[in-house]
Protein backbone atom coordinates (compact mmCIF):
# COMPACT_ATOMS: atom_id res chain seq x y z
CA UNK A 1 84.92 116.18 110.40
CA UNK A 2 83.43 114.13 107.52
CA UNK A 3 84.19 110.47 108.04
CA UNK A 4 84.76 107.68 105.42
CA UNK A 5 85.28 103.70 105.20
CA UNK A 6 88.16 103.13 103.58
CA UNK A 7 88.17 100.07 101.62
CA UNK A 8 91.30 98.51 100.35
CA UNK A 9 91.47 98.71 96.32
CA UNK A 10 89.63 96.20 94.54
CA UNK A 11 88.01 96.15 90.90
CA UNK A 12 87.02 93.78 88.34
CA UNK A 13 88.25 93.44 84.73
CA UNK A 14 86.60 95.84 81.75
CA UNK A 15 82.95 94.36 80.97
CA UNK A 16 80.85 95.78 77.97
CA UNK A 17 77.68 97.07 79.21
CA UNK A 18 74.88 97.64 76.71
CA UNK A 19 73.68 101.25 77.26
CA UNK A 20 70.34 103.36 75.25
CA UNK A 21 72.20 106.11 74.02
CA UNK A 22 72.65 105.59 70.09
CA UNK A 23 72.12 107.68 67.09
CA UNK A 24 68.27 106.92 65.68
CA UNK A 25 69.63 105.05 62.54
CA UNK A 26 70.92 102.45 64.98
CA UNK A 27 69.27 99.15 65.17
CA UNK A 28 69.14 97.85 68.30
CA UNK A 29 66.90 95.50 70.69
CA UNK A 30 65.01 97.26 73.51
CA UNK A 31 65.13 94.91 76.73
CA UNK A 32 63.24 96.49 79.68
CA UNK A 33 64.88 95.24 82.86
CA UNK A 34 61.25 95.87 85.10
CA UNK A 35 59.87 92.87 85.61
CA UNK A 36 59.09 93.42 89.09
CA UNK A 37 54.58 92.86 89.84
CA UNK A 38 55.16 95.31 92.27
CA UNK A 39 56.39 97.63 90.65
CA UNK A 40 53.16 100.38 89.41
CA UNK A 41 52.61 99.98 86.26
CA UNK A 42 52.38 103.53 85.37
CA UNK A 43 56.04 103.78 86.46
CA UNK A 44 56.98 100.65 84.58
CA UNK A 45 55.12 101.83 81.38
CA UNK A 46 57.34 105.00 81.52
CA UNK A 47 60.44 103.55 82.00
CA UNK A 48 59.95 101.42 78.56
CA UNK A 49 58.90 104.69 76.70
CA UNK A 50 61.95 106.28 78.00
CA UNK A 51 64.68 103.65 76.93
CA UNK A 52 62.71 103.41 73.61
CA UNK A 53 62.86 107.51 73.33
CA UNK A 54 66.30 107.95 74.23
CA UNK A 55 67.35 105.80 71.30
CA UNK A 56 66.34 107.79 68.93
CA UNK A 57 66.68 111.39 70.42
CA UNK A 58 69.09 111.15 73.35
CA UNK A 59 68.93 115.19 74.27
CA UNK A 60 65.38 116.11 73.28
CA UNK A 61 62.54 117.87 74.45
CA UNK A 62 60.10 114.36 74.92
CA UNK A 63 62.90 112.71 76.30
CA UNK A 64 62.82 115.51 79.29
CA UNK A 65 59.43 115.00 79.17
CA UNK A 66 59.64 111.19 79.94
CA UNK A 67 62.21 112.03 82.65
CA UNK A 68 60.61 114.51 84.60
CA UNK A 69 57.06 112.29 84.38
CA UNK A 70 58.84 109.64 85.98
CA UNK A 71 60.12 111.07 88.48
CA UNK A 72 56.66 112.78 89.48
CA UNK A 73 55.56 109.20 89.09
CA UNK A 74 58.03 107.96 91.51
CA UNK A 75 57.03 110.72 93.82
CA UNK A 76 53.37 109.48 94.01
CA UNK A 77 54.96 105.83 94.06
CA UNK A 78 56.99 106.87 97.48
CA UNK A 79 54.09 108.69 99.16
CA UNK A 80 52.96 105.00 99.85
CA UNK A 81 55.62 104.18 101.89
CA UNK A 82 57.13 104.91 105.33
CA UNK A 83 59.96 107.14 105.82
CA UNK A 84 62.93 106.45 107.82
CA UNK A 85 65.69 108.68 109.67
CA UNK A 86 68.77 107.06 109.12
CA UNK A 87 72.24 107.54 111.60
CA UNK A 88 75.85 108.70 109.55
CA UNK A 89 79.09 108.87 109.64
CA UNK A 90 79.76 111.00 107.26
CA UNK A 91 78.38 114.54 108.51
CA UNK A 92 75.36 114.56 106.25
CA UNK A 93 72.04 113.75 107.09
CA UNK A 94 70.40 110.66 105.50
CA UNK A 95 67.10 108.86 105.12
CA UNK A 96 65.54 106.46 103.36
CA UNK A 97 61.90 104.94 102.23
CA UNK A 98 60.81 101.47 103.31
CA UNK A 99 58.05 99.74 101.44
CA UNK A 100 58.20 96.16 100.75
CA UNK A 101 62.10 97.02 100.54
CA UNK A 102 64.10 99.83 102.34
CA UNK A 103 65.70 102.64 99.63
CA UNK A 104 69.40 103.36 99.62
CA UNK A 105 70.12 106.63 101.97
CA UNK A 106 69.34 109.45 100.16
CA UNK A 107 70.86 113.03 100.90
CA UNK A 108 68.65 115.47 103.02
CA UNK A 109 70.00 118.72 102.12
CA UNK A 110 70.32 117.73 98.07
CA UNK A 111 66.28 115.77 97.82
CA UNK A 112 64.11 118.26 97.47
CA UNK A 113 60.35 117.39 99.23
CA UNK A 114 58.38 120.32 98.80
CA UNK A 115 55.88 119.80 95.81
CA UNK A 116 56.24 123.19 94.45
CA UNK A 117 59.89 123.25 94.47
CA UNK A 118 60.12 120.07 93.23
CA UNK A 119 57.25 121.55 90.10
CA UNK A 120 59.90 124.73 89.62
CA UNK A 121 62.54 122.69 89.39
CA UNK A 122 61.15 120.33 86.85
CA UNK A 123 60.36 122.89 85.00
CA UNK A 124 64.08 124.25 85.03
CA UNK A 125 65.38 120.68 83.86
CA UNK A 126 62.74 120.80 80.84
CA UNK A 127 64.01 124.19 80.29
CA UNK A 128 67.70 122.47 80.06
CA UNK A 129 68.67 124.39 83.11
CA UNK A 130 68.85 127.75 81.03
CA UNK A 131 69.92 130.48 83.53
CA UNK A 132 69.89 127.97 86.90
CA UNK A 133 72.16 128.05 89.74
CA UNK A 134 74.80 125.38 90.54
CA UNK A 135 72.51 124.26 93.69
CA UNK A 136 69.62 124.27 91.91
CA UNK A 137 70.81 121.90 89.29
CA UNK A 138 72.03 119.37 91.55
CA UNK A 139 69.03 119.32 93.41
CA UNK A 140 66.82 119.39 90.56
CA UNK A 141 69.33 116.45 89.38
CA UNK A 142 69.42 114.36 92.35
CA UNK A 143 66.30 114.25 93.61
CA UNK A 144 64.75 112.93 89.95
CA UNK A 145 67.39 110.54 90.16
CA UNK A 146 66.85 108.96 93.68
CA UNK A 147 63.10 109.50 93.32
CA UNK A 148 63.13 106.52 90.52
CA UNK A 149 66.14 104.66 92.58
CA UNK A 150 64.07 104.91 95.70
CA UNK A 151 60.41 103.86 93.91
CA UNK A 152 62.68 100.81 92.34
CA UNK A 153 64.26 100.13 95.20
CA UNK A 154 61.21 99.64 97.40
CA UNK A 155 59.39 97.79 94.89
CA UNK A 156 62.79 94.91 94.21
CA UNK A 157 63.72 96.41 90.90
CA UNK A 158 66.98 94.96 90.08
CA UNK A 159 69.48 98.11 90.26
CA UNK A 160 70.20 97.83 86.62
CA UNK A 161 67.05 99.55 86.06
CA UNK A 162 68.26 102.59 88.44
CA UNK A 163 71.66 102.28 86.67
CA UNK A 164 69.85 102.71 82.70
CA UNK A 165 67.78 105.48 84.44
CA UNK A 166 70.84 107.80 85.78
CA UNK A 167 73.07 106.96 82.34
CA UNK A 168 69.67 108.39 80.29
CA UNK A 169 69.38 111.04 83.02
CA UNK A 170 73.07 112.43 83.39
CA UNK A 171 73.45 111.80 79.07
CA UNK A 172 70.52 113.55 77.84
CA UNK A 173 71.72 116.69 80.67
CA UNK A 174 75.43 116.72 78.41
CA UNK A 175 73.27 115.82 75.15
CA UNK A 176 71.21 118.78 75.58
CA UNK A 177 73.87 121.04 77.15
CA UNK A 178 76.14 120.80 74.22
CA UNK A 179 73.87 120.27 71.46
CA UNK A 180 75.17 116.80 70.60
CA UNK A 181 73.78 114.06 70.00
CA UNK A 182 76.32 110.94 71.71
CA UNK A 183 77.30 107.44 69.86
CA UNK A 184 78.56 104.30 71.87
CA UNK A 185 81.60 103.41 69.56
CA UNK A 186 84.42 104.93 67.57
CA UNK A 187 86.14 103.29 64.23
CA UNK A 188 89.50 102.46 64.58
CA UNK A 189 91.48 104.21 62.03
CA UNK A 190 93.80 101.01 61.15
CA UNK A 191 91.42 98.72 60.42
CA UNK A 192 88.17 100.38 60.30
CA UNK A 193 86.26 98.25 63.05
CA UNK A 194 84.24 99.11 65.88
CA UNK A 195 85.15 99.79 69.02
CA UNK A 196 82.57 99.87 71.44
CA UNK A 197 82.82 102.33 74.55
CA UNK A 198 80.62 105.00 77.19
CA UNK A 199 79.22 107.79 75.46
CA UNK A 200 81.44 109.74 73.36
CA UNK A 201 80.18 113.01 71.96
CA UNK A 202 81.59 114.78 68.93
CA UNK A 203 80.98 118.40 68.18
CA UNK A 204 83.33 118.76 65.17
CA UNK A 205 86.65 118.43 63.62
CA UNK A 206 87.55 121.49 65.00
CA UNK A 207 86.76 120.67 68.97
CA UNK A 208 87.71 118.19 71.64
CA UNK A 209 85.66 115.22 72.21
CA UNK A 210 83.77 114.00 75.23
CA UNK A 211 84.06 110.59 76.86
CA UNK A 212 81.49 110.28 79.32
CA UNK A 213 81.06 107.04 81.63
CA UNK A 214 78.07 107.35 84.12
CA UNK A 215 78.31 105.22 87.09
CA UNK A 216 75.43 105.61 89.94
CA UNK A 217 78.87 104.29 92.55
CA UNK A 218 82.59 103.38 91.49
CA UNK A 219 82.12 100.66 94.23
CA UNK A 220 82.19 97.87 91.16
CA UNK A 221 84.50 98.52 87.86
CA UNK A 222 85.43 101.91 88.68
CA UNK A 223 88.92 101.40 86.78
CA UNK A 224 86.80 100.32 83.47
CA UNK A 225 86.70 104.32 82.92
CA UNK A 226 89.97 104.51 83.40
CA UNK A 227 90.74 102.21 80.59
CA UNK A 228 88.43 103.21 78.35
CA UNK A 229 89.69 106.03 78.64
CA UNK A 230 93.59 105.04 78.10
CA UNK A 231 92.16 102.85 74.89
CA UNK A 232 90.81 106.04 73.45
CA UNK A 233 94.32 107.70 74.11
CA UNK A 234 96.11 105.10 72.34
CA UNK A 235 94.22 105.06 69.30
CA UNK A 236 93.68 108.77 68.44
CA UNK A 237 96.48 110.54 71.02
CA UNK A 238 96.17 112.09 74.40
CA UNK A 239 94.16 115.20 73.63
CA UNK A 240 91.56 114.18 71.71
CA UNK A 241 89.05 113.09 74.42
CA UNK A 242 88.50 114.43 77.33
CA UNK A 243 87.47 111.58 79.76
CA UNK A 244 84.68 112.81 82.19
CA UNK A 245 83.22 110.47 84.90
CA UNK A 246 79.91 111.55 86.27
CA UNK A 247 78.86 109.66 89.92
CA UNK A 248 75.60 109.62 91.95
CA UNK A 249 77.25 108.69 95.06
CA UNK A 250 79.51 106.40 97.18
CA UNK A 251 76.73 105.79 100.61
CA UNK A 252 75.97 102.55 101.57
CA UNK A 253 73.59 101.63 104.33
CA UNK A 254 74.36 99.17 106.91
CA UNK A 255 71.27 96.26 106.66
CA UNK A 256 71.61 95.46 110.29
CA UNK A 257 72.64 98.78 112.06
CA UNK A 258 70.77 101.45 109.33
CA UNK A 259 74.37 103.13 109.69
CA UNK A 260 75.07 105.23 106.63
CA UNK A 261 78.99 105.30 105.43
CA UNK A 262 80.88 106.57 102.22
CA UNK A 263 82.70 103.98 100.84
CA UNK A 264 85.94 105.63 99.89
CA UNK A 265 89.02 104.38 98.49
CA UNK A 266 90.77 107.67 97.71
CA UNK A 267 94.44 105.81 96.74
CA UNK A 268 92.78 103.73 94.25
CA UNK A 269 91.62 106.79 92.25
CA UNK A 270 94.96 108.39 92.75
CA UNK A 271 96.63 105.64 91.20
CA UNK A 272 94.51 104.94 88.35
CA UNK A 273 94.83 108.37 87.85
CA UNK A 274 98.94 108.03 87.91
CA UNK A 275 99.22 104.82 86.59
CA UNK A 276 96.51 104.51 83.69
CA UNK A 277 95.79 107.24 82.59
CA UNK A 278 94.66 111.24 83.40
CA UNK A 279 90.47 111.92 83.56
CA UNK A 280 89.69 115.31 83.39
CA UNK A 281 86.84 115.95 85.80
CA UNK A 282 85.06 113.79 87.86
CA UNK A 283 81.34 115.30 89.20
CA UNK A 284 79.66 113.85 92.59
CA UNK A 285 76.14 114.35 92.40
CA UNK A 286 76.59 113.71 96.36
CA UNK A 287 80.59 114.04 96.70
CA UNK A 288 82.38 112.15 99.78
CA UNK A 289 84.59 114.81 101.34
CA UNK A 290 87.36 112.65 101.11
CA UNK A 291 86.83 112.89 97.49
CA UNK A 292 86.53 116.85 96.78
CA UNK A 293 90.12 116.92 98.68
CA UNK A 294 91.80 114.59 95.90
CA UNK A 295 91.30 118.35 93.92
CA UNK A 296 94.01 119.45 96.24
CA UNK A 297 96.25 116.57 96.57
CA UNK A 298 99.06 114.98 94.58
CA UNK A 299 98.19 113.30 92.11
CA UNK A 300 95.72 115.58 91.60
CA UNK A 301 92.55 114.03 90.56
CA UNK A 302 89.75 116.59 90.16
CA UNK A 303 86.20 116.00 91.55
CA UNK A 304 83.72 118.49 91.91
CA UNK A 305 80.08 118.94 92.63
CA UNK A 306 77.80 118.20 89.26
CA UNK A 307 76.36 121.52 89.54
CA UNK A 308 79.37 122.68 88.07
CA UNK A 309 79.74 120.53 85.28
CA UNK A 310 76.90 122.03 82.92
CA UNK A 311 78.66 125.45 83.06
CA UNK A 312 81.96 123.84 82.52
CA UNK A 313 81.20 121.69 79.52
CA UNK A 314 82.06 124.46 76.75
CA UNK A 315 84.92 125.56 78.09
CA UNK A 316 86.48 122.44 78.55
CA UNK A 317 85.85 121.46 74.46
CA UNK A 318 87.39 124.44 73.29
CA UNK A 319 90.89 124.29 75.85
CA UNK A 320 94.06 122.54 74.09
C-alpha cells in the first residue's frame, strides 16, 4: 500500500506570477532567473534562448528544439555528479543526483537513463508525440523535465528557473497539441480591461476554452487555480473554460533522513473542488496514489496520469 503525509490544509492568497507564454506582438521584458557561476554555461545560454523563443512562438518547431537541447544538456550536466538511492514511503522507487547540491527525488520507473531511449524519445516530443503511447509520453515528459530540475538543482538554481522551465515545457506540449497559440489575459466584457491569468487558449467562437495553470507541486498556492478559475466563471459563465491543472509531482525528500514522502492533502482539493469551484482534469506527471483515488471519491475531483491528457485535449473542447 502506497503511503502519504498528510498535511493539514494550508495555502496562501492569489499572487500574479509573470509567465513567457504571450502572443509575439506582446512587449514584454525578458528576465533570466540563472544567475548561478555554477551553473554551465551552455545550459544557462539555452535557458535564455528558450524564454526569449517561447515568447514569440509558444508551440513551435525551434521551441522543441530548445527544449529537447536542454535537456540533452542537462544530461551531460548530471553525468558529473554522483548518484544516490534514496528510501520511500510511498511504494515507488526514488533517487536523486548530488553535486554541489542534492536533486529532488526523481521517479525510477518514469526517468528514462538509457541514451538511446532517451534519443527516440526526443525525437517523439519534436515530432509532437504524433502516434506515441500514453507511457511513452510521460516518460519522454518527465524525464526532460527533471533532467533540467535536477542539473539546476545541483548547481543552486533558484527553483523559479525549474518552475519557467516545466510552464514552457507542459504549454508548448497543449500549444502544439491543439494548434493554439495561448495568451496570459482575457478582457473583461464590462469594462474592457485586462485581466491577467495562467494560460488560456482559444480555438474559436465555436469551441470551449482552455485554462491551463502549471504548477511543478500544489505544496504553495494550490487554491490560486482554483480561483482563477472561479474568476473566469464569473465573468463569462460556467462553461466557457475548462480549467485544467497540470502537476509534476507532490515528493519531497527528507534533508536529514533522505526519506522520500508525497505530500498529500487530499481534503483540501476536495473542498476547493466543492467549495470554489469545479476543475475539469487534473494530470500528475508522477501522481500520489492518494490522488488518482479522488477520481473515485465524492466530491469527485479527477486526476489522471499526463499521458492521458494529450489524447484527451480535443475531446474535451468540443463536449458541452
Amino acid at each position: 500500500m502506497q503511503k502519504c503525509s498528510l498535511h493539514p490544509a494550508r495555502y496562501r492568497g492569489l499572487q500574479r506570477v509573470t509567465h513567457p507564454g504571450l502572443h509575439a506582438h506582446a512587449h514584454v521584458a525578458v528576465h533570466f532567473e540563472v544567475h548561478s557561476p555554477r551553473v554551465p554555461q551552455e545550459l544557462n545560454r539555452l535557458y535564455g534562448r528558450l524564454k526569449a523563443t517561447s515568447l514569440e512562438d509558444l508551440g513551435g518547431a525551434a521551441t522543441s528544439t530548445l527544449i529537447s537541447q536542454m535537456a540533452a544538456r542537462a544530461r551531460q550536466v548530471l553525468r558529473h555528479t554522483e548518484r544516490v538511492a534514496l528510501n520511500s514511503e510511498t511504494g515507488k522507487n526514488y533517487f536523486s543526483f548530488r553535486g554541489t547540491e542534492q536533486s529532488r527525488p526523481i521517479n525510477v520507473e518514469l526517468y528514462v537513463d538509457a541514451e538511446r531511449e532517451i534519443e527516440r524519445l526526443l525525437r517523439l516530443f519534436r515530432e509532437g508525440f504524433a502516434g506515441g503511447r500514453p507511457e511513452q509520453i510521460v516518460r519522454a515528459t518527465y524525464s526532460i523535465a527533471y533532467s533540467v530540475f535536477a542539473a539546476h538543482d545541483v548547481h543552486e538554481v533558484g527553483r523559479k528557473a525549474s518552475a519557467t522551465f516545466f510552464e514552457i515545457l507542459i504549454g508548448h506540449l497543449v500549444s502544439r497539441t491543439i494548434g493554439v497559440a495561448p495568451r496570459r489575459k482575457v478582457v473583461i466584457p464590462e469594462s474592457g480591461a485586462d485581466l491577467p491569468t495562467d494560460f488560456i487558449f482559444d480555438p474559436g467562437p465555436r469551441s470551449r476554452k482552455i485554462h491551463l495553470p502549471i504548477k511543478t507541486s500544489t505544496r504553495e498556492r494550490a487554491v490560486q487555480a482554483w480561483v482563477h478559475q472561479l474568476i473566469l466563471e464569473r465573468i463569462f459563465g460556467a462553461d466557457e473554460y475548462l480549467g485544467i491543472l497540470v502537476v509534476a509531482s507532490e515528493t519531497k525528500r527528507d534533508a536529514r533522513t533522505g526519506q522520500v514522502t508525497e505530500i498529500c492533502v487530499p481534503g483540501q482539493l476536495q473542498m476547493f473542488q466543492s467549495r470554489v469551484t469545479k476543475m475539469t482534469r487534473i494530470y500528475y506527471l508522477d501522481p500520489p496514489r492518494p490522488y488518482l483515488e479522488l477520481a473515485t471519491a465524492h466530491p469527485l475531483v479527477d486526476i489522471r496520469p499526463f499521458g492521458e491528457a494529450l489524447g484527451e485535449l480535443q475531446e474535451l473542447l468540443r463536449a458541452r
